[in-house]
N, C-alpha and C. Protein backbone atom coordinates (compact mmCIF):
# COMPACT_ATOMS: atom_id res chain seq x y z
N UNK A 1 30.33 -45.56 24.03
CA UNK A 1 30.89 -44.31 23.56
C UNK A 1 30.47 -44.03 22.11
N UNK A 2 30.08 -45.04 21.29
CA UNK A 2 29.95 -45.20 19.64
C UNK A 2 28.66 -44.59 19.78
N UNK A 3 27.69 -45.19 20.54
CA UNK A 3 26.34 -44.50 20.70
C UNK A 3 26.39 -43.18 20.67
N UNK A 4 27.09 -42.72 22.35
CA UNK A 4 26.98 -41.23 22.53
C UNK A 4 27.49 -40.37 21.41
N UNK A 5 28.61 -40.77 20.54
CA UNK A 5 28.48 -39.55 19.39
C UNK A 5 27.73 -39.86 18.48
N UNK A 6 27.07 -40.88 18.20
CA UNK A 6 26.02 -41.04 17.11
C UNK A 6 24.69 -40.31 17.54
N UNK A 7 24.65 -40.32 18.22
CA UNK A 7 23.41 -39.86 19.08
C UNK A 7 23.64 -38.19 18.78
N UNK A 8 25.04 -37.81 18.93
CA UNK A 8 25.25 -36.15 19.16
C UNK A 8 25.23 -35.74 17.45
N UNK A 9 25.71 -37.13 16.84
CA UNK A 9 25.63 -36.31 15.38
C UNK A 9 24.45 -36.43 14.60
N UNK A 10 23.57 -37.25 15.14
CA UNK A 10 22.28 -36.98 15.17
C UNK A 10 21.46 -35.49 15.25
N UNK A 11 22.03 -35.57 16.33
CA UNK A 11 21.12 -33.97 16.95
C UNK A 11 21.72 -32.52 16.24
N UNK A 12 23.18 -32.95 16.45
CA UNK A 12 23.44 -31.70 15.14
C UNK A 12 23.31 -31.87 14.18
N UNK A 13 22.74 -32.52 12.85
CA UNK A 13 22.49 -32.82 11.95
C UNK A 13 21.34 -32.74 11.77
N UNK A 14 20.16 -32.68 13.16
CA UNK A 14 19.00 -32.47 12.97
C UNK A 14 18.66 -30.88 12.79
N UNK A 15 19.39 -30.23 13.92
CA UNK A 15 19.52 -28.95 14.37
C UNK A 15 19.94 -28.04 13.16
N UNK A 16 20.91 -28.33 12.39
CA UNK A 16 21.97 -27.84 11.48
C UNK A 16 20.46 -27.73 10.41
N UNK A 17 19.49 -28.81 10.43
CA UNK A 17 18.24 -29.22 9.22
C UNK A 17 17.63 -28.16 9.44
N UNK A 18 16.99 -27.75 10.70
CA UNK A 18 15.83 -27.26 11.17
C UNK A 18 16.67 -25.86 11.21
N UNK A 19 17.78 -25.71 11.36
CA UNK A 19 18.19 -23.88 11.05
C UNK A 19 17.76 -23.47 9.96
N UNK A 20 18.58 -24.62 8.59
CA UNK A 20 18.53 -24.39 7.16
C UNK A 20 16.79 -24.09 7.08
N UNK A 21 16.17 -25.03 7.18
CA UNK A 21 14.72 -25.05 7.13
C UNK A 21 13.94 -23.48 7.55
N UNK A 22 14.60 -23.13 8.93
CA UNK A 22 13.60 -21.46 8.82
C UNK A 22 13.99 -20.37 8.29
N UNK A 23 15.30 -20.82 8.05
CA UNK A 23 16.10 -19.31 7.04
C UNK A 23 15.62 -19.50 5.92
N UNK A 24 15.36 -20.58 5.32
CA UNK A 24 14.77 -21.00 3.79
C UNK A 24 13.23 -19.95 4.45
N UNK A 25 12.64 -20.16 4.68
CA UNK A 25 10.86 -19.64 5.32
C UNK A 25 11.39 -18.76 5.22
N UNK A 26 11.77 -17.99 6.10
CA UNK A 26 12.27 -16.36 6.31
C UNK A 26 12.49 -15.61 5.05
N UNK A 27 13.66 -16.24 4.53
CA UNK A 27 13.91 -15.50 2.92
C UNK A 27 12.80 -15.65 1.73
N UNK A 28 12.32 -17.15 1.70
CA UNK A 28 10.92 -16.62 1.66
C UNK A 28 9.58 -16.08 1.59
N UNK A 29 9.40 -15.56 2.42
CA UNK A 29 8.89 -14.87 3.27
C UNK A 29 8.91 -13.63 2.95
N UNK A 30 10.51 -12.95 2.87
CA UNK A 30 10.78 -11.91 2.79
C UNK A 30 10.44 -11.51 1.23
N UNK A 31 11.09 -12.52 0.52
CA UNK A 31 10.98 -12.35 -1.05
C UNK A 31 9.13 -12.15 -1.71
N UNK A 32 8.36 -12.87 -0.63
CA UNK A 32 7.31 -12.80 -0.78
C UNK A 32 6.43 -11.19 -1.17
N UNK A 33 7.05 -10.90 0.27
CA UNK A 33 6.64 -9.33 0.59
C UNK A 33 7.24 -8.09 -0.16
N UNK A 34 8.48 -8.60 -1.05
CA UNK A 34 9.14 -7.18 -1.52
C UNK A 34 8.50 -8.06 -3.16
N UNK A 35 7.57 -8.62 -3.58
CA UNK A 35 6.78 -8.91 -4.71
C UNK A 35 5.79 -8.56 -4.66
N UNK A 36 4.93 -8.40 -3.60
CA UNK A 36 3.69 -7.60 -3.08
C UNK A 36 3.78 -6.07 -3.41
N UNK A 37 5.22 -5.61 -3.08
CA UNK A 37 5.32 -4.27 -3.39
C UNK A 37 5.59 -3.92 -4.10
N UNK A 38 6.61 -4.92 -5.23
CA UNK A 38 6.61 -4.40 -6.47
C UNK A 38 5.86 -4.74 -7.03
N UNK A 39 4.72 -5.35 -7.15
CA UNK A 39 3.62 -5.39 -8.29
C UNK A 39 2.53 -3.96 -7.53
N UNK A 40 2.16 -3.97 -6.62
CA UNK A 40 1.35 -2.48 -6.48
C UNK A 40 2.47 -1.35 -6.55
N UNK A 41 3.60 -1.40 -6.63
CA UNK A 41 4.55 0.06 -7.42
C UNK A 41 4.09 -0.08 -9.20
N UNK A 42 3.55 -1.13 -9.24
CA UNK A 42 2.71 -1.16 -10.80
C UNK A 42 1.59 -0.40 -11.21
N UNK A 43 0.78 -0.28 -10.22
CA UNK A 43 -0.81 -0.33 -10.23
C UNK A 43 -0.61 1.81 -10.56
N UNK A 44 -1.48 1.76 -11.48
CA UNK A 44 -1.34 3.58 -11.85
C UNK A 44 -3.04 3.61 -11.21
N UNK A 45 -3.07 4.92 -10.79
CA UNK A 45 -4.49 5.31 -10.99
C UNK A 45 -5.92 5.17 -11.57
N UNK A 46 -5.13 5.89 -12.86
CA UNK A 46 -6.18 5.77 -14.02
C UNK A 46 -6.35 3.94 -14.42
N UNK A 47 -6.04 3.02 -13.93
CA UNK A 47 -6.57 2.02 -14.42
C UNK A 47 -7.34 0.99 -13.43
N UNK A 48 -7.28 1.82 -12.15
CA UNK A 48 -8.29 1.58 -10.94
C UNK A 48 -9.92 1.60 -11.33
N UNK A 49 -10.68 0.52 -11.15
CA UNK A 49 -12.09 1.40 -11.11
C UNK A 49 -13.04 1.47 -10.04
N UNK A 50 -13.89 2.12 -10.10
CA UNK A 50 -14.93 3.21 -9.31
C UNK A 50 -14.94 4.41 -9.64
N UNK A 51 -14.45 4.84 -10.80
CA UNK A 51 -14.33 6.42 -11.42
C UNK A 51 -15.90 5.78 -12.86
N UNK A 52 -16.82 6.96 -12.34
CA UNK A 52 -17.60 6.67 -13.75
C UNK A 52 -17.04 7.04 -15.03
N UNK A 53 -17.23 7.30 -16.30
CA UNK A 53 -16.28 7.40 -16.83
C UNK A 53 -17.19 9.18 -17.75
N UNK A 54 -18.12 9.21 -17.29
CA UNK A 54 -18.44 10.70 -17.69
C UNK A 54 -17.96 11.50 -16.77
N UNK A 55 -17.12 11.02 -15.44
CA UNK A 55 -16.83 11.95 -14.55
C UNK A 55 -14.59 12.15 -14.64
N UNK A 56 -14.11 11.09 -16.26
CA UNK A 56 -13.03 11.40 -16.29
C UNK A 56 -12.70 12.97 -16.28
N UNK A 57 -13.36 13.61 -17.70
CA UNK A 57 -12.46 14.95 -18.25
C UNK A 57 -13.21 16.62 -16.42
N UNK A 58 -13.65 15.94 -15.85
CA UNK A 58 -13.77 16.85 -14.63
C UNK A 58 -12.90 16.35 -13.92
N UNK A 59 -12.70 15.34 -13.61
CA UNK A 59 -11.08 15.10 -12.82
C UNK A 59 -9.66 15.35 -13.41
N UNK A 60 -9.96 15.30 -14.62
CA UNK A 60 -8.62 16.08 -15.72
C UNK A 60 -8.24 17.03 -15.26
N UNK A 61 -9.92 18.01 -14.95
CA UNK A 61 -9.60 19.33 -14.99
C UNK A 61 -9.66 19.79 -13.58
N UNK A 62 -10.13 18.92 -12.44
CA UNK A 62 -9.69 19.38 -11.30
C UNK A 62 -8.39 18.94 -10.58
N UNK A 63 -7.61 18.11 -11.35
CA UNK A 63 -5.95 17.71 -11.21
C UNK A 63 -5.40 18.56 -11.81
N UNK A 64 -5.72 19.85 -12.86
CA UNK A 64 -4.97 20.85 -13.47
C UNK A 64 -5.08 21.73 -12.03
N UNK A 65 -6.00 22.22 -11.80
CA UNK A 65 -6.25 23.47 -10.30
C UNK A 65 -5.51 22.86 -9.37
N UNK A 66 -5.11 21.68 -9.32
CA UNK A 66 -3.77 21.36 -7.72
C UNK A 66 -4.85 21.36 -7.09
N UNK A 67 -4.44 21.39 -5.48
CA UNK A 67 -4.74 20.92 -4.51
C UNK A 67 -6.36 21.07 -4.09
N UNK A 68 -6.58 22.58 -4.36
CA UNK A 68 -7.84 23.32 -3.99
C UNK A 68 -8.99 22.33 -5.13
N UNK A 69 -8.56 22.39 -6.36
CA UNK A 69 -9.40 21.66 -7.16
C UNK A 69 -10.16 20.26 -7.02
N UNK A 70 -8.79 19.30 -6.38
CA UNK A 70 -9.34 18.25 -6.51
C UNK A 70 -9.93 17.99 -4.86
N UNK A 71 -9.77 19.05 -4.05
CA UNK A 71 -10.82 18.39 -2.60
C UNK A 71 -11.94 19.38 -3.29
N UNK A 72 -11.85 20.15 -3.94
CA UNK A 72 -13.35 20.73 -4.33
C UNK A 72 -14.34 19.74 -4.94
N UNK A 73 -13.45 18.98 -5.91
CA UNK A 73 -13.63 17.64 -7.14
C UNK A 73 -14.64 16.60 -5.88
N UNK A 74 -13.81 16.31 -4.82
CA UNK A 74 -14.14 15.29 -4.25
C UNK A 74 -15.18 15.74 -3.50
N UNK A 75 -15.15 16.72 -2.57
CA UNK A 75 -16.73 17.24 -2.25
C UNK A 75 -17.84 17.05 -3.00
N UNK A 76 -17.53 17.55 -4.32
CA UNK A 76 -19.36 17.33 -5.20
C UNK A 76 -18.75 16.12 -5.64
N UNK A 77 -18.14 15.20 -6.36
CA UNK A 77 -18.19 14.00 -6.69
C UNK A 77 -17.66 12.93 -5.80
N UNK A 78 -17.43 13.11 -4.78
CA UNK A 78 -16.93 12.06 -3.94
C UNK A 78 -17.98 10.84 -4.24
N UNK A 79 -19.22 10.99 -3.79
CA UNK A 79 -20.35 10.28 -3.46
C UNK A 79 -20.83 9.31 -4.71
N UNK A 80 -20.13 9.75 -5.73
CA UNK A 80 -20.29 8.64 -7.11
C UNK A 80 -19.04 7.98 -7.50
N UNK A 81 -18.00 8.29 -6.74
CA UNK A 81 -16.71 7.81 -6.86
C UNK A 81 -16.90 6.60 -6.06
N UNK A 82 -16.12 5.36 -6.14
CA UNK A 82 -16.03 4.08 -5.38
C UNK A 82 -14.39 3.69 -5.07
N UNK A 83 -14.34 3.21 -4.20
CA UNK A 83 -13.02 2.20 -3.74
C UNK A 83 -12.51 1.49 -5.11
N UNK A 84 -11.33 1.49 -5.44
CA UNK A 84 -9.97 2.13 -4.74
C UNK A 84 -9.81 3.33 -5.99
N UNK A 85 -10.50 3.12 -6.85
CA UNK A 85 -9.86 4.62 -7.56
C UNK A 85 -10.46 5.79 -6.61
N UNK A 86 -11.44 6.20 -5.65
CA UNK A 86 -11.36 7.13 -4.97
C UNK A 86 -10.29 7.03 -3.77
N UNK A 87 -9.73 6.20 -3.16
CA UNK A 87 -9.22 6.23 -2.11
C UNK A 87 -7.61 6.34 -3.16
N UNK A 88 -7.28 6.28 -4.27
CA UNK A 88 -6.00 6.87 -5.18
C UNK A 88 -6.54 8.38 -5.44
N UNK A 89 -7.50 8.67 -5.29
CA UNK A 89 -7.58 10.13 -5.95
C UNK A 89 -7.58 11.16 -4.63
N UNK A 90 -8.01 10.67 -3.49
CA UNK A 90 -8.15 11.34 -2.14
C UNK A 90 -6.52 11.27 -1.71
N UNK A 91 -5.92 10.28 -1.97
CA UNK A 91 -3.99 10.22 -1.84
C UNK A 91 -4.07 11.07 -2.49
N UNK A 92 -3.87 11.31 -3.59
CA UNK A 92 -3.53 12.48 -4.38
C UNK A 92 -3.70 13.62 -4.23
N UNK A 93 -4.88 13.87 -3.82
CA UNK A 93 -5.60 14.95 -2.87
C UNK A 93 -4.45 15.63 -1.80
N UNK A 94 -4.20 14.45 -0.91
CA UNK A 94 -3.89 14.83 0.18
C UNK A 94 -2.26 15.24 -0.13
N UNK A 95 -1.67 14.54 -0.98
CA UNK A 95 -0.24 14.96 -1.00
C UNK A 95 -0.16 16.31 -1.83
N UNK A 96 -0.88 16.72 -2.39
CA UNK A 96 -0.81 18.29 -3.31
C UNK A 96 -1.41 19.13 -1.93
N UNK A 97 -1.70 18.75 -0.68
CA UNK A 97 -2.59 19.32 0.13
C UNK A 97 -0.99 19.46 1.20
N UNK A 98 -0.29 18.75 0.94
CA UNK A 98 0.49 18.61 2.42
C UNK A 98 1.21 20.20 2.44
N UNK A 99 1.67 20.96 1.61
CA UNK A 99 2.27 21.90 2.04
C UNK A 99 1.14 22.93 2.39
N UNK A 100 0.41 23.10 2.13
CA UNK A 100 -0.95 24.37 1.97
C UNK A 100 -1.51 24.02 3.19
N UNK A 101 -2.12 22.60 3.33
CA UNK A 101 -2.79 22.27 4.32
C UNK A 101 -2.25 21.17 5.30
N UNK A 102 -1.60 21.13 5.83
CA UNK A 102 -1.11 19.68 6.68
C UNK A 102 -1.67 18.88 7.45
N UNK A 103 -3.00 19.68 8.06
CA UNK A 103 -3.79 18.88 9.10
C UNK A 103 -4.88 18.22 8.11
N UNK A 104 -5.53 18.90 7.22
CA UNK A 104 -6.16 18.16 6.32
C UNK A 104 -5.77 16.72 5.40
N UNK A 105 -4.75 17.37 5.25
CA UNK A 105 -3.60 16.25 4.72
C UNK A 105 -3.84 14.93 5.19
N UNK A 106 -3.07 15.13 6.52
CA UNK A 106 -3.20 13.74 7.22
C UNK A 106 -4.35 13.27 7.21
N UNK A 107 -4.96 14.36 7.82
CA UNK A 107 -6.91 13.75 8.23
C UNK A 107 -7.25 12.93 6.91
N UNK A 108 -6.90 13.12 5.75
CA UNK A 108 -7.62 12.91 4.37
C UNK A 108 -7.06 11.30 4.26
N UNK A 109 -5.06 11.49 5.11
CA UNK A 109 -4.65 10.05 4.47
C UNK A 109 -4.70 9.10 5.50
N UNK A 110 -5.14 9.82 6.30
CA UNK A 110 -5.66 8.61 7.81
C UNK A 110 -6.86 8.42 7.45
N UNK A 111 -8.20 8.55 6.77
CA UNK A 111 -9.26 8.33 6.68
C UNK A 111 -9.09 7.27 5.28
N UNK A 112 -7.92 7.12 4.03
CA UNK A 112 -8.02 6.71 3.22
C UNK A 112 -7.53 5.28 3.92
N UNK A 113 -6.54 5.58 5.06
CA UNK A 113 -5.56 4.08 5.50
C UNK A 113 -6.46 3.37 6.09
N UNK A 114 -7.75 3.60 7.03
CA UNK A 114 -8.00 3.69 7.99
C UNK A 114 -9.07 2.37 6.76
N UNK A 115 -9.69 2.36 6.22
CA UNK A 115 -10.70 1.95 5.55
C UNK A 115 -9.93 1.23 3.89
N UNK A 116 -8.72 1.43 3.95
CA UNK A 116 -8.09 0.07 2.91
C UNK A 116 -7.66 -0.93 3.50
N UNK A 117 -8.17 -1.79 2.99
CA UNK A 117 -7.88 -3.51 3.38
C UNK A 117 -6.18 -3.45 2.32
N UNK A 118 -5.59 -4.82 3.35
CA UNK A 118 -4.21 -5.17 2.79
C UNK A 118 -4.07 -5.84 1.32
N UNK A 119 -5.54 -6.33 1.16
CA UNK A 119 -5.44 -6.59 -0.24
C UNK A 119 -5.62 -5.95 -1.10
N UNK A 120 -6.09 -4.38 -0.78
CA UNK A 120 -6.63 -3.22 -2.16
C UNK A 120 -5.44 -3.30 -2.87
N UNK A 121 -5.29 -2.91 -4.14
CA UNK A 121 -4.56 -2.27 -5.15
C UNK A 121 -3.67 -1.12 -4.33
N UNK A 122 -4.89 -0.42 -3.78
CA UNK A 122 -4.12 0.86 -3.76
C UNK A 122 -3.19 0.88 -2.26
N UNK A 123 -2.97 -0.45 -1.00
CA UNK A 123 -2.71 -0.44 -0.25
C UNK A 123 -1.26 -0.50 0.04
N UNK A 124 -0.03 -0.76 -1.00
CA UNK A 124 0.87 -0.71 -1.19
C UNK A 124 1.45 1.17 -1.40
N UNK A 125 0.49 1.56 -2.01
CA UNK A 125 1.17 3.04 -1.96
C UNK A 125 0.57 4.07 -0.64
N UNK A 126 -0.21 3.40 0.18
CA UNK A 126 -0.61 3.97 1.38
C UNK A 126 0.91 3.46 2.47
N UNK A 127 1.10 2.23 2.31
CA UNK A 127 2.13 1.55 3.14
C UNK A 127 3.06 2.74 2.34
N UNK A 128 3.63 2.69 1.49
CA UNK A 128 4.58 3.78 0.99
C UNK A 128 4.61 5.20 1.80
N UNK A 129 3.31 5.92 1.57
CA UNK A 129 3.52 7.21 2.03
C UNK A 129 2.92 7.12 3.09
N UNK A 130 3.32 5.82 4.29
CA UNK A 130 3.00 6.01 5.55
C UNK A 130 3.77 7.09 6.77
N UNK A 131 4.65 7.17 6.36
CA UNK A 131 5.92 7.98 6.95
C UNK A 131 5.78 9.22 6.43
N UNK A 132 5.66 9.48 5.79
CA UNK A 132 5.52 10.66 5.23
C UNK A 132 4.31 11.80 5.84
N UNK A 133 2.89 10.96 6.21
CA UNK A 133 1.90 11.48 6.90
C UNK A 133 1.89 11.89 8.59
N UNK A 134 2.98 11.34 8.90
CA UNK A 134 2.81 11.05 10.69
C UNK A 134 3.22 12.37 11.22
């Protein structure tokens, strides 16, 4: 009989280990992922690069014109712009675009999601305004 509860307080004592043990992982885990997001709720634009830097004061001035400006911006300068400060400036694009244009909108922020990896900079504020696009 001395056995059989040694044996049982064994197993709950193992069991009781191995609960503690994945809730520890889990929280974890969790704490992991809401640090991921607050350091890219860090990351601004302007300190992204792939923007040349003779092509700042024309993006100045096609972020003054709103929406129409900066997909005009990105048409003639897209093609000298690079990852991830273009794929932050095409977001930007697209959210000054959502009331005027909505199908463009999306199209613009499904083409930016579609082609950021989970490690970009800028992939935390795509996860952000994922809901917002659908």
């Amino acid at each position: 009989m001395k056995a059989l509860i040694s044996i049982f307080i064994i197993v709950v004592v193992v069991f009781c280990g191995w609960k503690i043990f994945a809730y520890y992982q889990q929280v974890e885990a969790e704490s992991q992922a809401k640090q991921k997001v607050e350091a890219g709720a860090d990351v601004h634009g302007e300190n992204l690069p792939g923007l040349p830097s003779e092509l700042l004061s024309s993006l100045a001035a096609a972020e003054k014109n709103g929406s129409t400006g900066l997909r005009d911006w990105l048409k003639f300068y897209g093609a000298q712009v690079k990852d991830p400060r273009k794929a932050w400036i095409e977001i930007d694009s697209s959210i000054a675009l959502l009331r005027t244009d909505p199908n463009d909108a999306k199209r613009t922020f499904q083409a930016v999601k579609d082609r950021t990896p989970t490690n970009s900079p800028v992939f935390p504020r795509v996860r952000q305004l994922e809901k917002t696009f659908q």
